[in-house]
N, C-alpha and C. Protein backbone atom coordinates (compact mmCIF):
# COMPACT_ATOMS: atom_id res chain seq x y z
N UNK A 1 0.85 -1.17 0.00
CA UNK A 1 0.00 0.00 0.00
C UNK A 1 0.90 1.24 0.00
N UNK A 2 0.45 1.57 -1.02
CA UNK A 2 1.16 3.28 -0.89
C UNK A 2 0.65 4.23 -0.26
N UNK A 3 1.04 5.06 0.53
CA UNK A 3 0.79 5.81 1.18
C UNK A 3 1.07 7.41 1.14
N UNK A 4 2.49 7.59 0.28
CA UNK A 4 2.76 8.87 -0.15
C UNK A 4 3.52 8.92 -1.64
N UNK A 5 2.60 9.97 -2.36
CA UNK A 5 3.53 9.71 -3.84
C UNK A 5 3.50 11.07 -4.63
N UNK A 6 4.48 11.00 -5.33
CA UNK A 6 4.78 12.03 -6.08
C UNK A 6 4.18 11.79 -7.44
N UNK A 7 3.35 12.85 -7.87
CA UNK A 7 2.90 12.31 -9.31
C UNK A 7 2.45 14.12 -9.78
N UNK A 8 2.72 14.46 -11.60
CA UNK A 8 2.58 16.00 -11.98
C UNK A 8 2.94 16.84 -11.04
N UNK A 9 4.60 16.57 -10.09
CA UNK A 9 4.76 17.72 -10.09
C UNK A 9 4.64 17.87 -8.34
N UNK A 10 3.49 17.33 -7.76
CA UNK A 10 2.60 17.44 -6.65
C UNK A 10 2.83 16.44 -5.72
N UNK A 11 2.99 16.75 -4.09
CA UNK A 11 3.00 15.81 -3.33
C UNK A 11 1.40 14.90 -2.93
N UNK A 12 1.23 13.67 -2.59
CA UNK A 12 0.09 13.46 -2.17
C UNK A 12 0.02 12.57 -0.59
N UNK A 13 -0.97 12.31 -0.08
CA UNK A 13 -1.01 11.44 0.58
C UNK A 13 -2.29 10.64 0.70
N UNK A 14 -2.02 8.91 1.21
CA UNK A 14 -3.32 8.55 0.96
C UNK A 14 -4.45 8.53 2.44
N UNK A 15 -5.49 8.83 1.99
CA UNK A 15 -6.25 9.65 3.18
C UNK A 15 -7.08 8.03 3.22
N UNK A 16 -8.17 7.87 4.37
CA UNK A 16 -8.86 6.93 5.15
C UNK A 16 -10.06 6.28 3.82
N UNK A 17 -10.14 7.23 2.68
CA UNK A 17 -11.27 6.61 1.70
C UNK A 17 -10.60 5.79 0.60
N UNK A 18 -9.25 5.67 0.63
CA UNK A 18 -7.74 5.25 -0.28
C UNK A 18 -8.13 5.85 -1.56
N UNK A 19 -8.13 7.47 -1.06
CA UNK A 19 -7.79 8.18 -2.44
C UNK A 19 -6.74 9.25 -1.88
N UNK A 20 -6.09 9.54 -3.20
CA UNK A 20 -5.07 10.46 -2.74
C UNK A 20 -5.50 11.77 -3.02
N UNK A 21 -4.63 12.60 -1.87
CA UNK A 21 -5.13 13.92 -1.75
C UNK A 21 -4.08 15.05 -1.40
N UNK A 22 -3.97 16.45 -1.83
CA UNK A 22 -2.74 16.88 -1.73
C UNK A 22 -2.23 17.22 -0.06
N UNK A 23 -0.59 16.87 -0.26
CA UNK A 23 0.07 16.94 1.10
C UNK A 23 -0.19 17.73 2.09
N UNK A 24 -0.81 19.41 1.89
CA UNK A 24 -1.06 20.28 2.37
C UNK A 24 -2.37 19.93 3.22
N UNK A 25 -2.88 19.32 2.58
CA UNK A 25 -4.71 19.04 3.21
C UNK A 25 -4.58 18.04 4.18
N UNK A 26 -3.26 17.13 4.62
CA UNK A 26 -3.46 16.35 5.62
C UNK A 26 -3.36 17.39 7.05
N UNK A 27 -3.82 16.10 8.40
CA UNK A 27 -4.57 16.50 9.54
C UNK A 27 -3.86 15.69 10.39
N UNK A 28 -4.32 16.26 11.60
CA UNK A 28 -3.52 14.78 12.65
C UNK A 28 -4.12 13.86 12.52
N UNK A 29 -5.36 13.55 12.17
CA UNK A 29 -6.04 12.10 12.07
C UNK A 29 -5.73 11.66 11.21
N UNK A 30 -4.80 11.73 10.06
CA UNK A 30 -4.75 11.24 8.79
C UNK A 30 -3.19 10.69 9.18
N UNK A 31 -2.22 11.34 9.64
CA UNK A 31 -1.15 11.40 10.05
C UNK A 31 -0.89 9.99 11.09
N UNK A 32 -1.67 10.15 12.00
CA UNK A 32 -2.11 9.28 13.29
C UNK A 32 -2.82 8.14 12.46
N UNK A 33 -3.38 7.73 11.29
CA UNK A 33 -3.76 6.89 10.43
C UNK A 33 -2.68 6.05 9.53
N UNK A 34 -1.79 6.95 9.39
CA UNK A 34 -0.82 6.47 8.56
C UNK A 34 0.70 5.93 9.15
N UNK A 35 0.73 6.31 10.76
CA UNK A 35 1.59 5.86 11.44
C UNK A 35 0.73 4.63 12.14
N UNK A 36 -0.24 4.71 12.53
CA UNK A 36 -0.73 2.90 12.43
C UNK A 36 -0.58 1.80 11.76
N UNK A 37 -1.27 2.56 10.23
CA UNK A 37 -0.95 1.23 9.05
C UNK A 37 0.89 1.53 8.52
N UNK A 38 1.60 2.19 9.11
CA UNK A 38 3.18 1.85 8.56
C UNK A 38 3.53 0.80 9.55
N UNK A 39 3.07 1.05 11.32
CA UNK A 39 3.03 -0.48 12.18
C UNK A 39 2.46 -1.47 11.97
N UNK A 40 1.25 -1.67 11.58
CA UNK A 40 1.06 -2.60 11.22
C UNK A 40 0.60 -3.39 9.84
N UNK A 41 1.01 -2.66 8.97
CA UNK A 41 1.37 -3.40 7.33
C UNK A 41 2.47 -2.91 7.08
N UNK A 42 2.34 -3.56 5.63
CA UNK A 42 3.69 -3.53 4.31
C UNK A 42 3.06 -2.30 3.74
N UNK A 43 3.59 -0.98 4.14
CA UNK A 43 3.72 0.31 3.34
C UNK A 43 4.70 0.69 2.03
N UNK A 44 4.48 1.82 1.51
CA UNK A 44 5.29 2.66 0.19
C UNK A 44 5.36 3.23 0.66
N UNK A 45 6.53 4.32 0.00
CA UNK A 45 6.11 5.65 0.13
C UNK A 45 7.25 6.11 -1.01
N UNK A 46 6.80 6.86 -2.35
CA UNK A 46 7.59 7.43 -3.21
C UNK A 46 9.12 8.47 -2.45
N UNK A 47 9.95 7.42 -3.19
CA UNK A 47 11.05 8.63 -2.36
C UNK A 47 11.73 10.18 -2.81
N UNK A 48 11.47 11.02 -1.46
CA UNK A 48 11.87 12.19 -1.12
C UNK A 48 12.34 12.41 -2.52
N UNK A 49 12.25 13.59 -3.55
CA UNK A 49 13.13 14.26 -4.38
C UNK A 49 12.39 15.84 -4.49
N UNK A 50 12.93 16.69 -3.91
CA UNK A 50 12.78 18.15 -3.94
C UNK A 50 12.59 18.79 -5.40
N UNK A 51 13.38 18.33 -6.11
CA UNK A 51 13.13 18.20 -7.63
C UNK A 51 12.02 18.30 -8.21
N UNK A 52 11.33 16.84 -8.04
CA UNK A 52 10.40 16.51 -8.40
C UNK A 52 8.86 17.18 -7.74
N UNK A 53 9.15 18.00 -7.06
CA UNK A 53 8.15 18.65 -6.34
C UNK A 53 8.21 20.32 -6.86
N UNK A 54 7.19 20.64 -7.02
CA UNK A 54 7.74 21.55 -7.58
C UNK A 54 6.65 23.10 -6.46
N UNK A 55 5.59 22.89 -5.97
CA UNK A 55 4.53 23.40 -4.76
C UNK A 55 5.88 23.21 -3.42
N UNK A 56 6.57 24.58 -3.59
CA UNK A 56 7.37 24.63 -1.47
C UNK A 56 6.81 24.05 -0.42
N UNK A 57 5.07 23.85 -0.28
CA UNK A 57 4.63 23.66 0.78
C UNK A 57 5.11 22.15 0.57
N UNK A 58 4.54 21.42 -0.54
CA UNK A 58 4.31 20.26 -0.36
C UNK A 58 5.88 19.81 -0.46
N UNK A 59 6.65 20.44 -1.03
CA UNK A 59 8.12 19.65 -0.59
C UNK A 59 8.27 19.59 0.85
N UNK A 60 8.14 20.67 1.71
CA UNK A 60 8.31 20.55 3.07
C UNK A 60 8.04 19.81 3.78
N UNK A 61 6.62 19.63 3.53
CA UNK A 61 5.68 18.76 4.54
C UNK A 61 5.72 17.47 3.68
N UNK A 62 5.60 17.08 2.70
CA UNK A 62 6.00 15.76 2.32
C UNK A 62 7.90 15.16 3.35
N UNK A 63 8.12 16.52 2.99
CA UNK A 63 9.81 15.88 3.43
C UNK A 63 9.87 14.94 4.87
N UNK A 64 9.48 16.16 5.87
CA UNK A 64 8.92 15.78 6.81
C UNK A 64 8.19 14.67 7.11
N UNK A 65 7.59 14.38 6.47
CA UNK A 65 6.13 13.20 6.67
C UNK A 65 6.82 11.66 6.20
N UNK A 66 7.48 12.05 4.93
CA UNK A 66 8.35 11.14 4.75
C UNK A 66 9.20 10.34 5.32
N UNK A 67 10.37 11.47 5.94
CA UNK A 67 11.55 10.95 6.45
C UNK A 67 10.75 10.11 7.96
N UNK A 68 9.60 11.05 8.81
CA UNK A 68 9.23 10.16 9.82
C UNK A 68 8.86 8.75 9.64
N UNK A 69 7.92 8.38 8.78
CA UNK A 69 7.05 7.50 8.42
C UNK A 69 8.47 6.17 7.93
N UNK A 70 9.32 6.78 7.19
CA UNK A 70 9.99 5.76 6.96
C UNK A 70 11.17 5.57 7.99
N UNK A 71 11.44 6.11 8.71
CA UNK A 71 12.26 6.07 9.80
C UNK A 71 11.55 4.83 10.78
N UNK A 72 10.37 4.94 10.89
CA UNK A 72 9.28 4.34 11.91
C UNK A 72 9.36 3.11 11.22
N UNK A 73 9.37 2.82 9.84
CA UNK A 73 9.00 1.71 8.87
C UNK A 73 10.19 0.85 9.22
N UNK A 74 11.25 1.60 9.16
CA UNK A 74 12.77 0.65 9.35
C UNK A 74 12.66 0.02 10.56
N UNK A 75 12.17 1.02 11.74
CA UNK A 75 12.20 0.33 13.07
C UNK A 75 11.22 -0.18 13.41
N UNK A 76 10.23 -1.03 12.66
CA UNK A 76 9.14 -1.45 13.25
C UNK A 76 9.22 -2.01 14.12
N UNK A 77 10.27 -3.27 13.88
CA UNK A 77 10.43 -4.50 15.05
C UNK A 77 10.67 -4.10 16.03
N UNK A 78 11.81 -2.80 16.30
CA UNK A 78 12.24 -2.54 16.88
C UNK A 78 11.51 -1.60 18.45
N UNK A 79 10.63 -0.79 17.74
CA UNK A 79 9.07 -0.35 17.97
C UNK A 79 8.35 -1.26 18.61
N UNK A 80 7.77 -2.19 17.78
CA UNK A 80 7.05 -3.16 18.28
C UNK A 80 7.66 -4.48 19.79
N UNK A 81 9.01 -4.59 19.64
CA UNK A 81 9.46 -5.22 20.85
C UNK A 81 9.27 -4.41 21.62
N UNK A 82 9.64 -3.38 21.76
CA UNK A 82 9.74 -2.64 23.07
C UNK A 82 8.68 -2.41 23.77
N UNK A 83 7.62 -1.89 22.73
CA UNK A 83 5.93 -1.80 23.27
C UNK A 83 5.86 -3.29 24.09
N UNK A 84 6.01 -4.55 23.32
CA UNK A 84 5.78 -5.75 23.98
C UNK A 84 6.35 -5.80 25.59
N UNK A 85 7.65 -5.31 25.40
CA UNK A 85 8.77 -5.75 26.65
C UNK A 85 7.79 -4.79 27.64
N UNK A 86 7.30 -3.60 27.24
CA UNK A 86 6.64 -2.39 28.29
C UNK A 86 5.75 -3.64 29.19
N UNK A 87 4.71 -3.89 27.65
CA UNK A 87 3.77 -4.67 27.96
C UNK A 87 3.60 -5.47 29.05
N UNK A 88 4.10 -6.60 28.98
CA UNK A 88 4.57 -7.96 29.47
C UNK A 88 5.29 -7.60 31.29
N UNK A 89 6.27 -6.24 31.12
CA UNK A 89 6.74 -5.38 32.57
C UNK A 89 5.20 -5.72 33.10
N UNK A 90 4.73 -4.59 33.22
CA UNK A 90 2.73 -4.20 33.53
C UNK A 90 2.56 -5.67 33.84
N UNK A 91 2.19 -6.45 32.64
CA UNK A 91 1.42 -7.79 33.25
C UNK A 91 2.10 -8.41 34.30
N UNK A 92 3.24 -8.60 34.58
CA UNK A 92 4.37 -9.24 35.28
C UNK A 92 3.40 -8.73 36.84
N UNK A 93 3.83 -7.36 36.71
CA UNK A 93 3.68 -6.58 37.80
C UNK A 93 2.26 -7.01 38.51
N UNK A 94 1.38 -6.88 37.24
CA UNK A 94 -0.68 -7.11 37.76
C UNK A 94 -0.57 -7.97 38.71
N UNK A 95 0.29 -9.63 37.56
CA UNK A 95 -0.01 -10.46 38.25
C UNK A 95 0.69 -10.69 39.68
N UNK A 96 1.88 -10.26 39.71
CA UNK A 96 2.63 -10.40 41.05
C UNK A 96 1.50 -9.78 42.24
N UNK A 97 1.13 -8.45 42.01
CA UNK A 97 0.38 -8.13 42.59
C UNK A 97 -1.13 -8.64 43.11
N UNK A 98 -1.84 -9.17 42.01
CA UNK A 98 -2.57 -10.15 42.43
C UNK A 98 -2.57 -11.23 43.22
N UNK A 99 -1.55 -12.19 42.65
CA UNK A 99 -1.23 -13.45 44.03
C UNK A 99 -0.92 -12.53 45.02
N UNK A 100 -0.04 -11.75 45.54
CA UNK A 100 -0.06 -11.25 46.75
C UNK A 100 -1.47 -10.72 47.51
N UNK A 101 -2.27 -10.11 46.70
CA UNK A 101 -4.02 -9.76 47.83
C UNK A 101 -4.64 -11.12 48.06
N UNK A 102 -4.35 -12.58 47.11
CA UNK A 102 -5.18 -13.06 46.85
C UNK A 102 -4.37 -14.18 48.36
N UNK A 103 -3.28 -14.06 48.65
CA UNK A 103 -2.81 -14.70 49.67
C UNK A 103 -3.21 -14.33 51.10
């Protein structure tokens, strides 16, 4: 699934109806949408060329949006263990705590 692409010129991104829409018009919910599905699927994302952009805004904020999203993409596992290890701390803890009231 692609998620960000360069096409005439223009940055886009793909919004919650999977149509694309220009870079400028995204929101935190769209943002907060697209850092979910980069955790949990196989994402795209057309790479960064300033060049090829030819709208300042949308080079910026594509740049930006980019470099995060794929930064996050590289470290998924890495992301995702740690949330687990948090995880699993907490449960450790519940349950320790539990047998102890329940004694």
């Amino acid at each position: 699934m692609k998620l960000l692409k360069i096409e005439n010129s223009l940055a886009y991104y793909l919004n919650g109806s999977g149509e694309y829409e220009p870079i400028d018009k995204i929101g935190k919910e769209q943002l907060l949408r697209m850092v979910d599905l980069t955790l949990k699927e196989q994402v795209e994302f057309d790479e960064y060329n300033g060049d090829a952009i030819r709208n300042q805004a949308h080079q910026i904020i594509y740049k930006s949006v980019y470099e995060k999203l794929k930064d996050l993409s590289e470290r998924k596992d890495e992301f995702i263990d740690e949330s687990e290890r948090l995880y699993l701390k907490d449960y450790e803890r519940y349950k320790n705590n539990a047998s102890q009231q329940g004694a």
